[in-house]
C-alpha atoms as a PDB file:
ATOM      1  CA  UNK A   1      37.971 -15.429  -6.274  1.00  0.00           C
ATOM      2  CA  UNK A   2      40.124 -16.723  -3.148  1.00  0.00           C
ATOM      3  CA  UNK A   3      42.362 -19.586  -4.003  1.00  0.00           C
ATOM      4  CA  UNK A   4      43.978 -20.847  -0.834  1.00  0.00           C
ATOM      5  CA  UNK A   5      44.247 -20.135   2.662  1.00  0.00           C
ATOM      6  CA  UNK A   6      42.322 -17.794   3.933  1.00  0.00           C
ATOM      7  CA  UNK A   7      43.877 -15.278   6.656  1.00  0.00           C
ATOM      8  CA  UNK A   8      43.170 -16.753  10.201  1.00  0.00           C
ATOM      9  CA  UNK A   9      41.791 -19.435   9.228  1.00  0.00           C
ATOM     10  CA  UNK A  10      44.062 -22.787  10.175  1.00  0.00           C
ATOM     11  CA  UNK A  11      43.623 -26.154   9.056  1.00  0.00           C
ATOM     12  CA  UNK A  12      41.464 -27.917  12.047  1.00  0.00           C
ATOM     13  CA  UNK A  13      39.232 -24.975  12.661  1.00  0.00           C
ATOM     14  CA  UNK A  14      35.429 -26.075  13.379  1.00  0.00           C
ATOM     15  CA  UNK A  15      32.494 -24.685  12.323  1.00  0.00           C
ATOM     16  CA  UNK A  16      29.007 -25.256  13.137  1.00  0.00           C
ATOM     17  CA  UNK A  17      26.917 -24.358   9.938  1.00  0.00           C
ATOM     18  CA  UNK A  18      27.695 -23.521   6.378  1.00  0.00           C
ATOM     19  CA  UNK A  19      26.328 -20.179   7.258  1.00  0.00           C
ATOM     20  CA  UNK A  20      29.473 -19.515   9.497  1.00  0.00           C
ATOM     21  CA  UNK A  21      31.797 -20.889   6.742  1.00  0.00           C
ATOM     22  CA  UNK A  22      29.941 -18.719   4.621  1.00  0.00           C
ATOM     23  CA  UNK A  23      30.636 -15.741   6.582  1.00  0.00           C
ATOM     24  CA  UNK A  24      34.522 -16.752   7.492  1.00  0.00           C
ATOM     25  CA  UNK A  25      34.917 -17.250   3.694  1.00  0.00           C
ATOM     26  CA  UNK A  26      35.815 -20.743   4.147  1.00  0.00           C
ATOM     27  CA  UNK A  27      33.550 -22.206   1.750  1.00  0.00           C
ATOM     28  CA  UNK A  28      31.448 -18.788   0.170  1.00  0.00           C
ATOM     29  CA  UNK A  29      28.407 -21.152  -0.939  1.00  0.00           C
ATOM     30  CA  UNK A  30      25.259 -21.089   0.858  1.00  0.00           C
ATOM     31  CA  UNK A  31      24.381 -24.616   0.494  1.00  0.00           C
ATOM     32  CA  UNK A  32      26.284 -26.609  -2.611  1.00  0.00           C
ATOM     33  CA  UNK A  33      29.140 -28.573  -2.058  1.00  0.00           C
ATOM     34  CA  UNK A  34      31.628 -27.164  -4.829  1.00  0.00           C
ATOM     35  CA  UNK A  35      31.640 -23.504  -4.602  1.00  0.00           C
ATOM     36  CA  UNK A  36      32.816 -22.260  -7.541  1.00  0.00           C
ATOM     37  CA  UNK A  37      32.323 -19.148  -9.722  1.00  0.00           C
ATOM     38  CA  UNK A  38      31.175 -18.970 -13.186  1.00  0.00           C
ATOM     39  CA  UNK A  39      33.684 -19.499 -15.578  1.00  0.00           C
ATOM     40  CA  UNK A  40      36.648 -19.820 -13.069  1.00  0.00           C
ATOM     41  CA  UNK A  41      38.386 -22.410 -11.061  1.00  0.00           C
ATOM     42  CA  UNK A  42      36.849 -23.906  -7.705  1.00  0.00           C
ATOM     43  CA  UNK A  43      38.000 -22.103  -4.248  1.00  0.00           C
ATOM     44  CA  UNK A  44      36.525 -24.923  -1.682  1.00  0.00           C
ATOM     45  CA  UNK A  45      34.509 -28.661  -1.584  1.00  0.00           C
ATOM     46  CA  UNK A  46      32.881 -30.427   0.928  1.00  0.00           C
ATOM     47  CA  UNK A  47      33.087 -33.954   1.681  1.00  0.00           C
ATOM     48  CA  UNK A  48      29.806 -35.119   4.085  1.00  0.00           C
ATOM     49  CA  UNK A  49      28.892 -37.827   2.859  1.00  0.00           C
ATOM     50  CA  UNK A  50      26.351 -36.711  -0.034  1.00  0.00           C
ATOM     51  CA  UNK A  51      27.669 -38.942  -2.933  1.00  0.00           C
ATOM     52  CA  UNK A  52      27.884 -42.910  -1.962  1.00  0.00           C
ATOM     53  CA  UNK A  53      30.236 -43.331  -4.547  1.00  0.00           C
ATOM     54  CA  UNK A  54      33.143 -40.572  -2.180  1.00  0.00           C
ATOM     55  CA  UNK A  55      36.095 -42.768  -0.868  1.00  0.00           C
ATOM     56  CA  UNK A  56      38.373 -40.872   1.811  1.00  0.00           C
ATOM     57  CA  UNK A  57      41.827 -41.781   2.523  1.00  0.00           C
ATOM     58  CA  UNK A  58      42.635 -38.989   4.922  1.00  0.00           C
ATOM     59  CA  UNK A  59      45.521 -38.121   2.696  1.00  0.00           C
ATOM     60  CA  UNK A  60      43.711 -38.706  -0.760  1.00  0.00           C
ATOM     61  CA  UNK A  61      40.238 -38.362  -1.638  1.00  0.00           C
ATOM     62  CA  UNK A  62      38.129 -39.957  -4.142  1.00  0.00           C
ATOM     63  CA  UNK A  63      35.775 -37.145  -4.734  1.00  0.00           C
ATOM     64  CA  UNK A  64      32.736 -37.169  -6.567  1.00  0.00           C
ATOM     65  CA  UNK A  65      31.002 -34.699  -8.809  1.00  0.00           C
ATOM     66  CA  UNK A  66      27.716 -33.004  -8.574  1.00  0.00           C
ATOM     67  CA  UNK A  67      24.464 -33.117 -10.203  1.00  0.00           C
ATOM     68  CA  UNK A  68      22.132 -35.917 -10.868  1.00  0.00           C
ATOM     69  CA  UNK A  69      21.163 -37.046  -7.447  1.00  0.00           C
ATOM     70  CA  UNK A  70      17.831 -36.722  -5.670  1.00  0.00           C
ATOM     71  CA  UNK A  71      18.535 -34.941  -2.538  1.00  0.00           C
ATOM     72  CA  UNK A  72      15.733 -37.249  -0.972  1.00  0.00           C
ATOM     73  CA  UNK A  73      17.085 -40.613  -1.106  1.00  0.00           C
ATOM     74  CA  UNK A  74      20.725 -40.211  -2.404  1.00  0.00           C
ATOM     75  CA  UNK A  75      20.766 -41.535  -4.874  1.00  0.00           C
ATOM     76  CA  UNK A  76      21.977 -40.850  -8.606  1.00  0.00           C
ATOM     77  CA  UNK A  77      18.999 -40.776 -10.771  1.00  0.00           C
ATOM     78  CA  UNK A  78      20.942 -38.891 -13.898  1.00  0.00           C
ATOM     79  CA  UNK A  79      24.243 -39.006 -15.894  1.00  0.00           C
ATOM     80  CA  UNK A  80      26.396 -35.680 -14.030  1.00  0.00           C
ATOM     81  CA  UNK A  81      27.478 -33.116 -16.680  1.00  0.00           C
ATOM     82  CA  UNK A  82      30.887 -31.454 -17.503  1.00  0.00           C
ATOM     83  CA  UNK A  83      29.914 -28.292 -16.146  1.00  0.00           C
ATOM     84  CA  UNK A  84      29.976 -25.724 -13.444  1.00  0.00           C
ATOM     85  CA  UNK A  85      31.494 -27.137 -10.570  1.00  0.00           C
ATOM     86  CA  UNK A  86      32.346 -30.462 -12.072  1.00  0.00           C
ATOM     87  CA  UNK A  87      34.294 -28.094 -15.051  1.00  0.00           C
ATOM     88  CA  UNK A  88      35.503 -25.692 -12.391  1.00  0.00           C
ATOM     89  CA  UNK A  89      37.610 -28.462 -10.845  1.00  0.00           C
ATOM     90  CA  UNK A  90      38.765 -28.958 -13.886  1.00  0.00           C
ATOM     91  CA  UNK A  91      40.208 -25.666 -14.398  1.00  0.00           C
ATOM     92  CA  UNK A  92      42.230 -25.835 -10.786  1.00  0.00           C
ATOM     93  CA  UNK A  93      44.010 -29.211 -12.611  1.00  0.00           C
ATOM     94  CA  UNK A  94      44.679 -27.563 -15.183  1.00  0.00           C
ATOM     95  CA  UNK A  95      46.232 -24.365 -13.417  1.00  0.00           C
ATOM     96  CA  UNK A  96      47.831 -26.322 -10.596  1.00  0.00           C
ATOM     97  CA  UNK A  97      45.609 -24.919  -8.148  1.00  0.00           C
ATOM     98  CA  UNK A  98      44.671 -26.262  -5.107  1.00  0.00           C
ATOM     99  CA  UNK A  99      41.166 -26.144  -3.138  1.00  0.00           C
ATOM    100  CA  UNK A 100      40.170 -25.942   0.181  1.00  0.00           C
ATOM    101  CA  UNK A 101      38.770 -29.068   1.673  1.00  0.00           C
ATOM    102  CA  UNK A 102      36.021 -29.212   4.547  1.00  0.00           C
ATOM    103  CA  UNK A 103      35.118 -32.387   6.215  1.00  0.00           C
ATOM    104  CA  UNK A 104      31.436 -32.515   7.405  1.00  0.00           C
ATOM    105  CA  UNK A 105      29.589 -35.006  10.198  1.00  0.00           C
ATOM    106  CA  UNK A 106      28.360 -37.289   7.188  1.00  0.00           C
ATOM    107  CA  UNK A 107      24.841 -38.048   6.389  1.00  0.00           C
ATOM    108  CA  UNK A 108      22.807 -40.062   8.414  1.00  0.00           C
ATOM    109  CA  UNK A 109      20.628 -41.650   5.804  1.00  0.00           C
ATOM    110  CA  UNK A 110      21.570 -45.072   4.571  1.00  0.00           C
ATOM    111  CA  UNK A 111      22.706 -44.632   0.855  1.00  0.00           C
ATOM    112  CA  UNK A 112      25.346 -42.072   2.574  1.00  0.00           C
ATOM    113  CA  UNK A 113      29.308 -41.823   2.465  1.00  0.00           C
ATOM    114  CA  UNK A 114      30.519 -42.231   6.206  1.00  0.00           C
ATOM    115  CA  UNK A 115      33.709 -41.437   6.048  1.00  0.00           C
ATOM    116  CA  UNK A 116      35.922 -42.385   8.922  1.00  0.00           C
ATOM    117  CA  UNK A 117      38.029 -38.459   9.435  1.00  0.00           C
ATOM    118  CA  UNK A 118      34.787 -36.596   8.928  1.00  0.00           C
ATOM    119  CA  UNK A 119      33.801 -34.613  12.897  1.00  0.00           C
ATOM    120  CA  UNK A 120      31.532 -35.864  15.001  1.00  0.00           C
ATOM    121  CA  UNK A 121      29.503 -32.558  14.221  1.00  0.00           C
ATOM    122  CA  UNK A 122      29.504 -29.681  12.182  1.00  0.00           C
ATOM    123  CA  UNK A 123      32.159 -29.292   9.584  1.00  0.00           C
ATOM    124  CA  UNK A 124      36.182 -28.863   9.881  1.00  0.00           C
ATOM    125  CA  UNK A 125      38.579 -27.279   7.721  1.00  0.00           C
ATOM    126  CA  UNK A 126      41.136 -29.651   6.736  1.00  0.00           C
ATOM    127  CA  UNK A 127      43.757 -28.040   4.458  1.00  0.00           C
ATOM    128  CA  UNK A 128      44.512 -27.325   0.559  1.00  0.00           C
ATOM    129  CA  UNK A 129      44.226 -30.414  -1.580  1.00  0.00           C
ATOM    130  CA  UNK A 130      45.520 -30.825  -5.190  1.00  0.00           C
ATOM    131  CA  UNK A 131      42.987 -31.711  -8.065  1.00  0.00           C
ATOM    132  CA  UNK A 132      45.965 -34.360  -9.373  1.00  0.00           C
ATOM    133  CA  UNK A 133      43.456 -36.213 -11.480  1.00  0.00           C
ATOM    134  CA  UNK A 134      39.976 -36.412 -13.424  1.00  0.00           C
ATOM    135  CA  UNK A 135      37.960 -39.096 -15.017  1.00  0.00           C
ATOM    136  CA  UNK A 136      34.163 -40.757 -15.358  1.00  0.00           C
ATOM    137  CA  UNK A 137      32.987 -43.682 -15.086  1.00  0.00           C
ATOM    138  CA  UNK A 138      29.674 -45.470 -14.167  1.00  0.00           C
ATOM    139  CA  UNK A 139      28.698 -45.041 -10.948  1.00  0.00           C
ATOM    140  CA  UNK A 140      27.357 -46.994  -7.700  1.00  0.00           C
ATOM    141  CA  UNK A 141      23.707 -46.012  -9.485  1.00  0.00           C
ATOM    142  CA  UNK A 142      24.300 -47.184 -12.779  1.00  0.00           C
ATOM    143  CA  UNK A 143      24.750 -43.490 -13.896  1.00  0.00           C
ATOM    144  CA  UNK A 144      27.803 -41.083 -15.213  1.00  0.00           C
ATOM    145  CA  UNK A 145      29.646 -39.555 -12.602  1.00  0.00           C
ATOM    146  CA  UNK A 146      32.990 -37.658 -12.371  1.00  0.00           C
ATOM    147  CA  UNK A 147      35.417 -38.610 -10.303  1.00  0.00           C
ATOM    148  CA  UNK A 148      38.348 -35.914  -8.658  1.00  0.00           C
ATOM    149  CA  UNK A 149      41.553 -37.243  -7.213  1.00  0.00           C
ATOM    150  CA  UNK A 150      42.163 -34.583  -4.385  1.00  0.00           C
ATOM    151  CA  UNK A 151      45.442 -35.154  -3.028  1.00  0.00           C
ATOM    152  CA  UNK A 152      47.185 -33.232  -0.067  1.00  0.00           C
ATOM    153  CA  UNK A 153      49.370 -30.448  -0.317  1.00  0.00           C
ATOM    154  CA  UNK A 154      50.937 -31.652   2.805  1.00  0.00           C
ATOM    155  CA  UNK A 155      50.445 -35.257   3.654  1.00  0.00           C
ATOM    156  CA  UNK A 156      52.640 -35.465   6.035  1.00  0.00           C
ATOM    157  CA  UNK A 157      50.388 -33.420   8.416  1.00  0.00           C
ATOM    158  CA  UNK A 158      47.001 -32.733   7.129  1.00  0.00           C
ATOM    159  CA  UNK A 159      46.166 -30.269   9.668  1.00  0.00           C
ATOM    160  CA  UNK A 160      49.255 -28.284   8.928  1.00  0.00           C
ATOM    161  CA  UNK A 161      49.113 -25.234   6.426  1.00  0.00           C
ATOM    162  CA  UNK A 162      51.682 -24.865   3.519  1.00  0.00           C
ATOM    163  CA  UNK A 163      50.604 -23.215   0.998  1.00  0.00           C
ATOM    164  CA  UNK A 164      49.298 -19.424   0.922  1.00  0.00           C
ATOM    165  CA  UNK A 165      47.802 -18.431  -2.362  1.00  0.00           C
ATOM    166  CA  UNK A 166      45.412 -15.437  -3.525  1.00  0.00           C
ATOM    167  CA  UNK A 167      43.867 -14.951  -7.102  1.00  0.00           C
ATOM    168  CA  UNK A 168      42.328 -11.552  -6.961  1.00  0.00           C
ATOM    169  CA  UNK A 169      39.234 -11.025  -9.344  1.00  0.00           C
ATOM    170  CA  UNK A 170      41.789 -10.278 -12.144  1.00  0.00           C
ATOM    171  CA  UNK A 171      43.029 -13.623 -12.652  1.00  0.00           C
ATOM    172  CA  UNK A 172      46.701 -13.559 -11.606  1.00  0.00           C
ATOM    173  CA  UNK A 173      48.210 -15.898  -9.463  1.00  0.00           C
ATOM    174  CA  UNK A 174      50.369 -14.230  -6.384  1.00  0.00           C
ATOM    175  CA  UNK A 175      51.999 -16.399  -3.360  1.00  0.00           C
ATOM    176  CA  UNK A 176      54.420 -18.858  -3.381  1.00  0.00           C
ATOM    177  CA  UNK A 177      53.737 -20.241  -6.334  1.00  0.00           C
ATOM    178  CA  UNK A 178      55.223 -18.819  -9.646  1.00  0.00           C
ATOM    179  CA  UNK A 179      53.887 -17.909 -12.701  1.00  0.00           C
ATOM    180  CA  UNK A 180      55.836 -18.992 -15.326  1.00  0.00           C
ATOM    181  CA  UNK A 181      56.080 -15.398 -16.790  1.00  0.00           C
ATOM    182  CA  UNK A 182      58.195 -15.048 -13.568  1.00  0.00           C
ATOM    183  CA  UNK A 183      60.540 -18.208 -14.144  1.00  0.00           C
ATOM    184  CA  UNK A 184      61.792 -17.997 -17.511  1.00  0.00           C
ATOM    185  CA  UNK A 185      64.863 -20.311 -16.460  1.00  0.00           C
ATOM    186  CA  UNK A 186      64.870 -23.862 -18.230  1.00  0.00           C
ATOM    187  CA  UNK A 187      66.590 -27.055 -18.065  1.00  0.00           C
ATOM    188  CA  UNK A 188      70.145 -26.919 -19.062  1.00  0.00           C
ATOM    189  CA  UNK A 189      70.163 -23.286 -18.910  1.00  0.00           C
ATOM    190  CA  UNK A 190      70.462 -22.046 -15.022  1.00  0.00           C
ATOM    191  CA  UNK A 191      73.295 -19.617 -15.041  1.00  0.00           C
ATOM    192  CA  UNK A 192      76.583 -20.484 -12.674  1.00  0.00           C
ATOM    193  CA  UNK A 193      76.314 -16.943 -11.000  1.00  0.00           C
ATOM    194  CA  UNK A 194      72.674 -17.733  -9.254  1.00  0.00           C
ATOM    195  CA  UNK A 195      72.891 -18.008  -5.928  1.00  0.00           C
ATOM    196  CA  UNK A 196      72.110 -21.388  -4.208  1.00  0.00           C
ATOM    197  CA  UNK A 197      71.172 -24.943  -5.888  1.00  0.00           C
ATOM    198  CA  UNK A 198      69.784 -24.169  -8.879  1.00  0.00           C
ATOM    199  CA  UNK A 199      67.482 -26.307  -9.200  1.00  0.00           C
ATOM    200  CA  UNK A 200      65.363 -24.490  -6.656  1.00  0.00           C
ATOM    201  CA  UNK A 201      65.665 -22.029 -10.059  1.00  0.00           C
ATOM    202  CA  UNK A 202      63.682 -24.330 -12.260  1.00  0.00           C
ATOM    203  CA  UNK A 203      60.344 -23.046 -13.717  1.00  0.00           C
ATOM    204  CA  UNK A 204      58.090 -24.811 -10.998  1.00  0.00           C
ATOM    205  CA  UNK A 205      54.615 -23.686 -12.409  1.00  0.00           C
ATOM    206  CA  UNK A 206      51.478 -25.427 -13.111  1.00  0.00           C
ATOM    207  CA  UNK A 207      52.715 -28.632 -14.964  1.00  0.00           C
ATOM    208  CA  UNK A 208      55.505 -29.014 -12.379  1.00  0.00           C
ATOM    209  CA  UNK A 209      52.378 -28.737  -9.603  1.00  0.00           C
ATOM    210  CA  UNK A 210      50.612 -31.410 -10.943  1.00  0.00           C
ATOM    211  CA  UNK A 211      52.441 -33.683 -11.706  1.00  0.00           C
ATOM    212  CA  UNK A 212      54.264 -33.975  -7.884  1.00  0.00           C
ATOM    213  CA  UNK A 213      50.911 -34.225  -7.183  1.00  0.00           C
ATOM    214  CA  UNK A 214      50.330 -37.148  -9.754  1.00  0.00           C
ATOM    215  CA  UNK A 215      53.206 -39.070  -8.721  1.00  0.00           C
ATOM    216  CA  UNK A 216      52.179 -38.083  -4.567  1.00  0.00           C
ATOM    217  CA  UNK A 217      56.304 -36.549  -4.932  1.00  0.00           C
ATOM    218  CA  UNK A 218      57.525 -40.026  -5.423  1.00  0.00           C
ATOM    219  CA  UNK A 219      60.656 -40.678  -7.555  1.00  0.00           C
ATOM    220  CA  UNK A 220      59.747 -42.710 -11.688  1.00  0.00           C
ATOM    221  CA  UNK A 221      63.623 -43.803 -11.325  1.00  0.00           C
ATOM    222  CA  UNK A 222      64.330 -44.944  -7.439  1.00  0.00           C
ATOM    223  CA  UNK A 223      61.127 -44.708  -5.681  1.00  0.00           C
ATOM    224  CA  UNK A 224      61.938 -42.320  -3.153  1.00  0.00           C
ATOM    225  CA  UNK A 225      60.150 -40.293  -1.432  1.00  0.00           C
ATOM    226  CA  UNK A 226      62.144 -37.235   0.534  1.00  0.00           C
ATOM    227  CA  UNK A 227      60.923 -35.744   3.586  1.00  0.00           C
ATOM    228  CA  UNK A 228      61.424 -32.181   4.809  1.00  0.00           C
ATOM    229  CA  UNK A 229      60.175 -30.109   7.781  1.00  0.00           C
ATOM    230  CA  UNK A 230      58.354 -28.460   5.691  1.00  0.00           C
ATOM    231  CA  UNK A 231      56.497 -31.523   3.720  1.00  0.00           C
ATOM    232  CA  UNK A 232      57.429 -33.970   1.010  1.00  0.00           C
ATOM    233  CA  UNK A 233      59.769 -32.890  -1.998  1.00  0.00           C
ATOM    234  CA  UNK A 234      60.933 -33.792  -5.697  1.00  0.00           C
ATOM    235  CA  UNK A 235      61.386 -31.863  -8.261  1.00  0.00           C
ATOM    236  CA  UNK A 236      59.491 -31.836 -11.852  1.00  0.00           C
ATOM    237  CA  UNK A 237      61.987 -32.682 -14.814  1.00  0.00           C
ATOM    238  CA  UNK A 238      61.608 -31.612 -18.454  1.00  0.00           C
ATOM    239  CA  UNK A 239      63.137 -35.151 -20.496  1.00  0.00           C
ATOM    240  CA  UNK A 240      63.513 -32.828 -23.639  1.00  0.00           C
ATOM    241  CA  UNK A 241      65.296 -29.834 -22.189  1.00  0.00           C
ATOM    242  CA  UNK A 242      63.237 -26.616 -22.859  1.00  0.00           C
ATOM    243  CA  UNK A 243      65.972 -24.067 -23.092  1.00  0.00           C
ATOM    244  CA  UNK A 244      68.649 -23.505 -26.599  1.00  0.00           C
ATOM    245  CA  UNK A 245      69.613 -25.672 -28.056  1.00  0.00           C
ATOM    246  CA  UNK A 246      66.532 -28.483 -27.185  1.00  0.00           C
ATOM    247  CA  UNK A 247      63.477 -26.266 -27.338  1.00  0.00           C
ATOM    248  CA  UNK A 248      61.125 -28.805 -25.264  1.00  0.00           C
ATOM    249  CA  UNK A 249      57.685 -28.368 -25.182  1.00  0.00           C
ATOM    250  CA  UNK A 250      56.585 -27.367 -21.477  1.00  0.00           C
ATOM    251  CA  UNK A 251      53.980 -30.147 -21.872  1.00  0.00           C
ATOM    252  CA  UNK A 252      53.132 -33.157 -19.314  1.00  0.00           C
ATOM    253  CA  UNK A 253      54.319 -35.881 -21.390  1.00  0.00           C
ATOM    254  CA  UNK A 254      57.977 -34.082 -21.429  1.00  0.00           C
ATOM    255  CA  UNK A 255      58.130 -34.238 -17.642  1.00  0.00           C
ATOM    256  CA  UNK A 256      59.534 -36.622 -14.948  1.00  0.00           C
ATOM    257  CA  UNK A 257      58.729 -36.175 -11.208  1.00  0.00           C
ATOM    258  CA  UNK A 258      62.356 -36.773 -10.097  1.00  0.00           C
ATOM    259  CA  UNK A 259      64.176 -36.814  -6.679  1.00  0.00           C
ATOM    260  CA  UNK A 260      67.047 -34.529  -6.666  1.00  0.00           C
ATOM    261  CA  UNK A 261      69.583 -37.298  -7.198  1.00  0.00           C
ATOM    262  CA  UNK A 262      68.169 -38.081 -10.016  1.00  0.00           C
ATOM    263  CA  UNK A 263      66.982 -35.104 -11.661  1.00  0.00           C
ATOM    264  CA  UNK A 264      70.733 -34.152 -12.034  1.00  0.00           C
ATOM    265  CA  UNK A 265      71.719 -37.926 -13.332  1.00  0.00           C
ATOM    266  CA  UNK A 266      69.027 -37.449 -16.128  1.00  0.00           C
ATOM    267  CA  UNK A 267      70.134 -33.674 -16.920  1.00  0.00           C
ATOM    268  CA  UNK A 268      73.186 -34.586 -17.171  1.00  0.00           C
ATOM    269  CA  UNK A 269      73.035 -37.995 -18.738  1.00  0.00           C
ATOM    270  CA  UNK A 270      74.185 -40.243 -16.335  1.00  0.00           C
ATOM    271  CA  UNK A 271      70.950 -41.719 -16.187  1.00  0.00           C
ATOM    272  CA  UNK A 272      69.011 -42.885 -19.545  1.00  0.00           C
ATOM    273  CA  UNK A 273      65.383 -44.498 -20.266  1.00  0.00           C
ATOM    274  CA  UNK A 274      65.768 -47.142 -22.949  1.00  0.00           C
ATOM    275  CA  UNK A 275      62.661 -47.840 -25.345  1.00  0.00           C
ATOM    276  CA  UNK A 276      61.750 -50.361 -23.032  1.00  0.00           C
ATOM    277  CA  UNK A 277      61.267 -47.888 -20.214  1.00  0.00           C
ATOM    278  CA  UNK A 278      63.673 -49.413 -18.621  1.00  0.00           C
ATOM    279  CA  UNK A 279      66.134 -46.963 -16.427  1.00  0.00           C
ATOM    280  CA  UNK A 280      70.039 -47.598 -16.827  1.00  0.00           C
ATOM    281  CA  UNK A 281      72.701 -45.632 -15.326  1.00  0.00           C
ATOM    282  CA  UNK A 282      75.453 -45.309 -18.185  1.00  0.00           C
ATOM    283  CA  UNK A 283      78.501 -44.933 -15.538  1.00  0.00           C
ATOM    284  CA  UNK A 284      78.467 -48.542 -14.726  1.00  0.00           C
ATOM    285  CA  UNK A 285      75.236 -50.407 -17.014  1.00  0.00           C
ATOM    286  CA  UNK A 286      73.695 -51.313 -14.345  1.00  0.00           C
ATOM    287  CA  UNK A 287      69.814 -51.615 -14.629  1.00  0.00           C
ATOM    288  CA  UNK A 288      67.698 -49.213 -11.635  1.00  0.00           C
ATOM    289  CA  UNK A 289      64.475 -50.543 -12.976  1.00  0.00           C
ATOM    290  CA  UNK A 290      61.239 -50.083 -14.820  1.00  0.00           C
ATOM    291  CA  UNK A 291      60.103 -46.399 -15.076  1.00  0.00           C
ATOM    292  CA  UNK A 292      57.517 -45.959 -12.753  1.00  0.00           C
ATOM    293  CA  UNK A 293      53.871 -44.564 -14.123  1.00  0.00           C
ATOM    294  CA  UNK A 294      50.967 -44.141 -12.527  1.00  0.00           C
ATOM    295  CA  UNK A 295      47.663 -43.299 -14.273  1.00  0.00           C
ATOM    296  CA  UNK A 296      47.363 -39.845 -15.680  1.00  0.00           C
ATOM    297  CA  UNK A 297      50.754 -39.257 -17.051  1.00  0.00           C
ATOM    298  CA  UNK A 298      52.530 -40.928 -19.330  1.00  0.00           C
ATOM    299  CA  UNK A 299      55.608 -39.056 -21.071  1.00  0.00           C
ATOM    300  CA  UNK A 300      56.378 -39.755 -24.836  1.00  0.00           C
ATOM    301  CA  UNK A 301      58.627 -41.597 -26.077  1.00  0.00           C
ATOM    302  CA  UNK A 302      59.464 -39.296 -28.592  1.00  0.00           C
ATOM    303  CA  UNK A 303      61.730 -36.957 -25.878  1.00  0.00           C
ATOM    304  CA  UNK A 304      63.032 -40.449 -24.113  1.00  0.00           C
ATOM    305  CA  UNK A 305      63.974 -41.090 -27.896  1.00  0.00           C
ATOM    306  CA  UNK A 306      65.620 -37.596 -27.958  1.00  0.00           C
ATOM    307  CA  UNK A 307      67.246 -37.647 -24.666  1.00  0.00           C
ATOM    308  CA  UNK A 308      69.385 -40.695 -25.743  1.00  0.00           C
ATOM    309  CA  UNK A 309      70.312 -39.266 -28.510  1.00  0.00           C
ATOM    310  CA  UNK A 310      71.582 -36.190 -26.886  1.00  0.00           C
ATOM    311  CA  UNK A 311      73.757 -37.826 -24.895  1.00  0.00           C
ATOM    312  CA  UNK A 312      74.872 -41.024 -27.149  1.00  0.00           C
ATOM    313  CA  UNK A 313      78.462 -41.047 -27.326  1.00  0.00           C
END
């Protein structure tokens, strides 16, 4: 399985068949638009315009599903099922891995996607892509469909690659990503003799992938969104500290996707959540504003409710 980049192959790079992504290892599936393997996570997906029911946003993707489409007309004649590709693309939200995405000349029947980025011909690599988000609903058709929110590792420059990651056949992640085996540092506990700010220190794993990814890196408390050379940034806050004497759960609804600013005002107190998710900054009372949320998170009020309490005076 090949998570990732693959070596030599850049963001932008054209290809005339899925034969010769096939053979470059771009996309390792002779015809299907999810290449997956059985029982694992999905490596690569192409957008050409097969489902109607696609919406591209350069940046973000609406993708759909497979299965239960006649290949003739387009459209869906059958309810899609929660498996094989559909449940492989569940696995990479899960794990916080991202997937290649290709960009093919779409369709040229009528019931067809037409997506404004896709080539004029062939198909283009275009990058590693978050799965940040899963649901189904009733489609175009009248039938079940899943949908995949597919959002940019780098948006700020789609045909720029950021991330470098390989999961060899047994299963382990290596790259720039950490495993949380590797990270065993939590909130509240980063020792004063690590080198550097240590919040660069924080376990940064799955959970902390996704949910930047939820949240496209923009602060619940201000709104911000920071900008480096090398891509957007924010960090992924636990509200109930995991390390002694809190003993969090490393769970989605105990996290925040925080600018830096702020991640330090809520670890340290400064900054508070009130039951009305409502964010106040204790210094001077002054009301920031609603917590921001944004579908497919929402943190418990249970560790707001215990975050207060850890730092009521």
């Amino acid at each position: 399985m090949m998570i990732g980049n693959i070596d030599g192959i850049f963001p932008g790079d054209h290809f005339d068949s899925y034969a010769e992504m096939n053979k470059k290892g771009v996309h390792r599936d002779a015809q299907a638009g999810i290449c997956w393997r059985k029982d694992t996570a999905a490596e690569s997906v192409v957008l050409s315009g097969g489902y109607v029911d696609d919406e591209d946003h350069l940046t973000k993707i609406l993708y759909t599903g497979h299965g239960g489409r006649d290949d003739s007309t387009g459209r869906q004649v059958a309810d899609q099922k929660m498996a094989m590709g559909n449940m492989a693309l569940t696995i990479n939200q899960e794990r916080g891995w991202p997937v290649r995405v290709i960009r093919g000349v779409s369709k040229k029947r009528k019931r067809a996607h037409h997506s404004p980025y896709a080539p004029s011909s062939g198909y283009r690599y275009d990058g590693l892509f978050y799965v940040a988000d899963h649901w189904s609903e009733i489609g175009r058709d009248g039938y079940t469909i899943f949908r995949y929110w597919l959002v940019a590792v780098d948006s700020t420059d789609i045909f720029r690659p950021r991330v470098d990651i390989v999961v060899p056949l047994d299963g382990k992640m290596h790259g720039d990503v950490p495993q949380p085996s590797e990270v065993e540092v939590g909130d509240g506990d980063v020792p004063e003799t690590k080198v550097g700010y240590a919040r660069k220190l924080m376990r940064d794993g799955k959970l902390g992938i996704r949910i930047k990814a939820i949240h496209e890196f923009r602060c619940q408390f201000c709104g911000a969104v920071l900008l480096t050379r090398r891509g957007h940034y924010a960090e992924a806050a636990h509200i109930q500290a995991l390390g002694s004497p809190h003993h969090g759960p490393d769970v989605l609804n105990n996290m925040l996707c925080l600018c830096s600013d702020d991640h330090v005002r809520f670890d340290t107190g400064t900054v508070v959540v009130n039951e009305n998710r409502q964010v106040f900054n204790i210094l001077d009372g002054a009301e920031v504003g609603p917590l921001r949320e944004v579908t497919g998170h929402h943190p418990s009020d249970e560790y707001f409710s215990y975050h207060r309490e850890h730092f009521a005076t």
